[in-house]
C-alpha atoms as a PDB file:
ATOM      1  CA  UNK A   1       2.935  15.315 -62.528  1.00  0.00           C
ATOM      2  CA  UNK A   2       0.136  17.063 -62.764  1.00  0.00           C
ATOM      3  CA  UNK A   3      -1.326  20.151 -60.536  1.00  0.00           C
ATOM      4  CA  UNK A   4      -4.653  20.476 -59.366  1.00  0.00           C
ATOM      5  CA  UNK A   5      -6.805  23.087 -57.392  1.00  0.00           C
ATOM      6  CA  UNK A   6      -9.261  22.402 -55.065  1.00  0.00           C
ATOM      7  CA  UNK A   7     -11.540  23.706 -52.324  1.00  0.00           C
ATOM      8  CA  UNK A   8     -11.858  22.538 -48.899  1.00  0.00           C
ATOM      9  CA  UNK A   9     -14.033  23.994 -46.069  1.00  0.00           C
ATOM     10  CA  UNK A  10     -11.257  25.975 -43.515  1.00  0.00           C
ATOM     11  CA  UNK A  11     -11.599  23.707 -40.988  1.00  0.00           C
ATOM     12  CA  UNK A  12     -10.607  20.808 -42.582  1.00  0.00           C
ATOM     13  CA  UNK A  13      -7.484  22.561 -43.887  1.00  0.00           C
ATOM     14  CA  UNK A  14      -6.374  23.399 -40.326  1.00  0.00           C
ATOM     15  CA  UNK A  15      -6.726  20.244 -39.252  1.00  0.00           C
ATOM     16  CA  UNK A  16      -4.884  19.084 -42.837  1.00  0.00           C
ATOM     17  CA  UNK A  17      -2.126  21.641 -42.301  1.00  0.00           C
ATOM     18  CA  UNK A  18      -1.764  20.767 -38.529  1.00  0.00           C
ATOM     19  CA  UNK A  19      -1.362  16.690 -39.024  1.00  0.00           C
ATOM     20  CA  UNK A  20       0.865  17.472 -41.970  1.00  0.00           C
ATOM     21  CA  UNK A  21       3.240  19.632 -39.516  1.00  0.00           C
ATOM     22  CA  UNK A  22       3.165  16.979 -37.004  1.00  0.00           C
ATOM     23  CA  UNK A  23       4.243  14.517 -38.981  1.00  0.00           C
ATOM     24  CA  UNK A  24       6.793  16.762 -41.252  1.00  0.00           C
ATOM     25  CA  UNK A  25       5.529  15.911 -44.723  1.00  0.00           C
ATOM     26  CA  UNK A  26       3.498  18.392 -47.000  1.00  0.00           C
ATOM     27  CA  UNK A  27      -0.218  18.911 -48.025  1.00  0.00           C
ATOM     28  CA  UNK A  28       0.399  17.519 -51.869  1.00  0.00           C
ATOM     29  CA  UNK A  29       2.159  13.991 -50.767  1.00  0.00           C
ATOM     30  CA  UNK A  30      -0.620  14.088 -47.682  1.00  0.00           C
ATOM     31  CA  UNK A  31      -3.393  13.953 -49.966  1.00  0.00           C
ATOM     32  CA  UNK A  32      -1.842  12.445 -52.571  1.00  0.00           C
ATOM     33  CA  UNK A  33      -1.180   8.940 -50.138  1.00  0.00           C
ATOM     34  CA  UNK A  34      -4.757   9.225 -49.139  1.00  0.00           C
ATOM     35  CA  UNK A  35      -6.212   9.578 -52.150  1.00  0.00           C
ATOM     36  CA  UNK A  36      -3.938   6.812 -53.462  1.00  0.00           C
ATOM     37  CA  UNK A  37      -5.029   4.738 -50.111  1.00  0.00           C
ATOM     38  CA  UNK A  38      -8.766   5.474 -50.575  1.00  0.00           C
ATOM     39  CA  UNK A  39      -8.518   4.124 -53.939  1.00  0.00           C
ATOM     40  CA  UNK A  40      -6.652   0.710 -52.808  1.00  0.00           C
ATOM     41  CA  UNK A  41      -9.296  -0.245 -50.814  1.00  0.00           C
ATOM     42  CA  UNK A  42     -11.920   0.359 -53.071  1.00  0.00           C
ATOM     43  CA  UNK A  43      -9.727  -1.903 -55.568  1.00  0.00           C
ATOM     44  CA  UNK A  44      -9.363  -4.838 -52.863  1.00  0.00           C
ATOM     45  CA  UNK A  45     -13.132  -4.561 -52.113  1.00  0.00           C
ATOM     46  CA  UNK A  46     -14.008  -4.722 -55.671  1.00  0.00           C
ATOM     47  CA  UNK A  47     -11.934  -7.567 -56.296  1.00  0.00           C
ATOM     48  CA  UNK A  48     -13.281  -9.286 -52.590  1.00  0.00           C
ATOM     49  CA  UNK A  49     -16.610  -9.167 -54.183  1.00  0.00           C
ATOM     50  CA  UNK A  50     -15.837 -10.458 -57.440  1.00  0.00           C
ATOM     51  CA  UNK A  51     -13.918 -13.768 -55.518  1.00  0.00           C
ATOM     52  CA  UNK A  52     -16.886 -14.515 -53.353  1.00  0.00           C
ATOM     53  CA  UNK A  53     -19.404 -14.078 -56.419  1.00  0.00           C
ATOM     54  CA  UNK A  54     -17.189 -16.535 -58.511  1.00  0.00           C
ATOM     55  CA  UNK A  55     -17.333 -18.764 -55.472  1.00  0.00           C
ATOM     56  CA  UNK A  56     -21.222 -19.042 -55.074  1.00  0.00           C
ATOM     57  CA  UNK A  57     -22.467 -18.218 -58.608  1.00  0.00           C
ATOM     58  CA  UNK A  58     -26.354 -18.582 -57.421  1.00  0.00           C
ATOM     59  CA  UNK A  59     -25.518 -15.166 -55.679  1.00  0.00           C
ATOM     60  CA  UNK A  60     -24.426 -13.350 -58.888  1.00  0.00           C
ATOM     61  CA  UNK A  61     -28.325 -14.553 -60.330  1.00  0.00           C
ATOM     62  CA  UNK A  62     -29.726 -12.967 -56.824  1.00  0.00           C
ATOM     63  CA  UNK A  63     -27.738  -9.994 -57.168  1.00  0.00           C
ATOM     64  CA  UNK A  64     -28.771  -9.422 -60.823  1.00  0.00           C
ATOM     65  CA  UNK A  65     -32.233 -10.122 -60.201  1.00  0.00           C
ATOM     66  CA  UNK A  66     -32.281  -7.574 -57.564  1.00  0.00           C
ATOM     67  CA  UNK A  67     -30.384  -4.735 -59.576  1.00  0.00           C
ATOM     68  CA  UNK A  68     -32.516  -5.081 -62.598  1.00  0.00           C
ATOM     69  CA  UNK A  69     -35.904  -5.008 -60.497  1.00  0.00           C
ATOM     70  CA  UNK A  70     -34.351  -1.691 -58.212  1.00  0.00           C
ATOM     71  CA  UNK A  71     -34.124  -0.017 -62.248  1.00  0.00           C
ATOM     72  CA  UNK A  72     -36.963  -1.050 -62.785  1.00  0.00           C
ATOM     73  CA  UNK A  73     -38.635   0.733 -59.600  1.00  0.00           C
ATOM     74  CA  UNK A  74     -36.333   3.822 -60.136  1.00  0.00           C
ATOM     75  CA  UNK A  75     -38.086   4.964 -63.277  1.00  0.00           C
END
């Protein structure tokens, strides 16, 4: 497994360090679960909007449409 380091305002590791006390566990399998939860969603949400543009293809044309125009406008 591997180890990482990162920086978090002070605040936010209190209130890390004091939820992880309550609920006897440590800051590693804490973030870990989140991080591991955070990405789950974004997974089912990814594959929620690839079901409903496979059920009504004309959206995937106005959603291309759209996306190539917004480039277009960004340069």
């Amino acid at each position: 497994m591997a180890k990482v380091m990162i920086s978090l305002p002070d605040s936010l590791l209190e209130r890390i360090d004091a939820h992880v006390r309550a609920n006897r566990t440590s800051r590693s399998r804490f973030l870990r679960e989140l991080a591991q939860r955070e990405l789950d969603l974004e997974d089912a949400d990814r594959g929620e909007r690839v079901r409903r543009l496979l059920e009504d293809p004309e959206s995937v044309r106005a959603d291309s449409v759209y996306l190539v125009k917004q480039a277009r406008w960004s340069r």
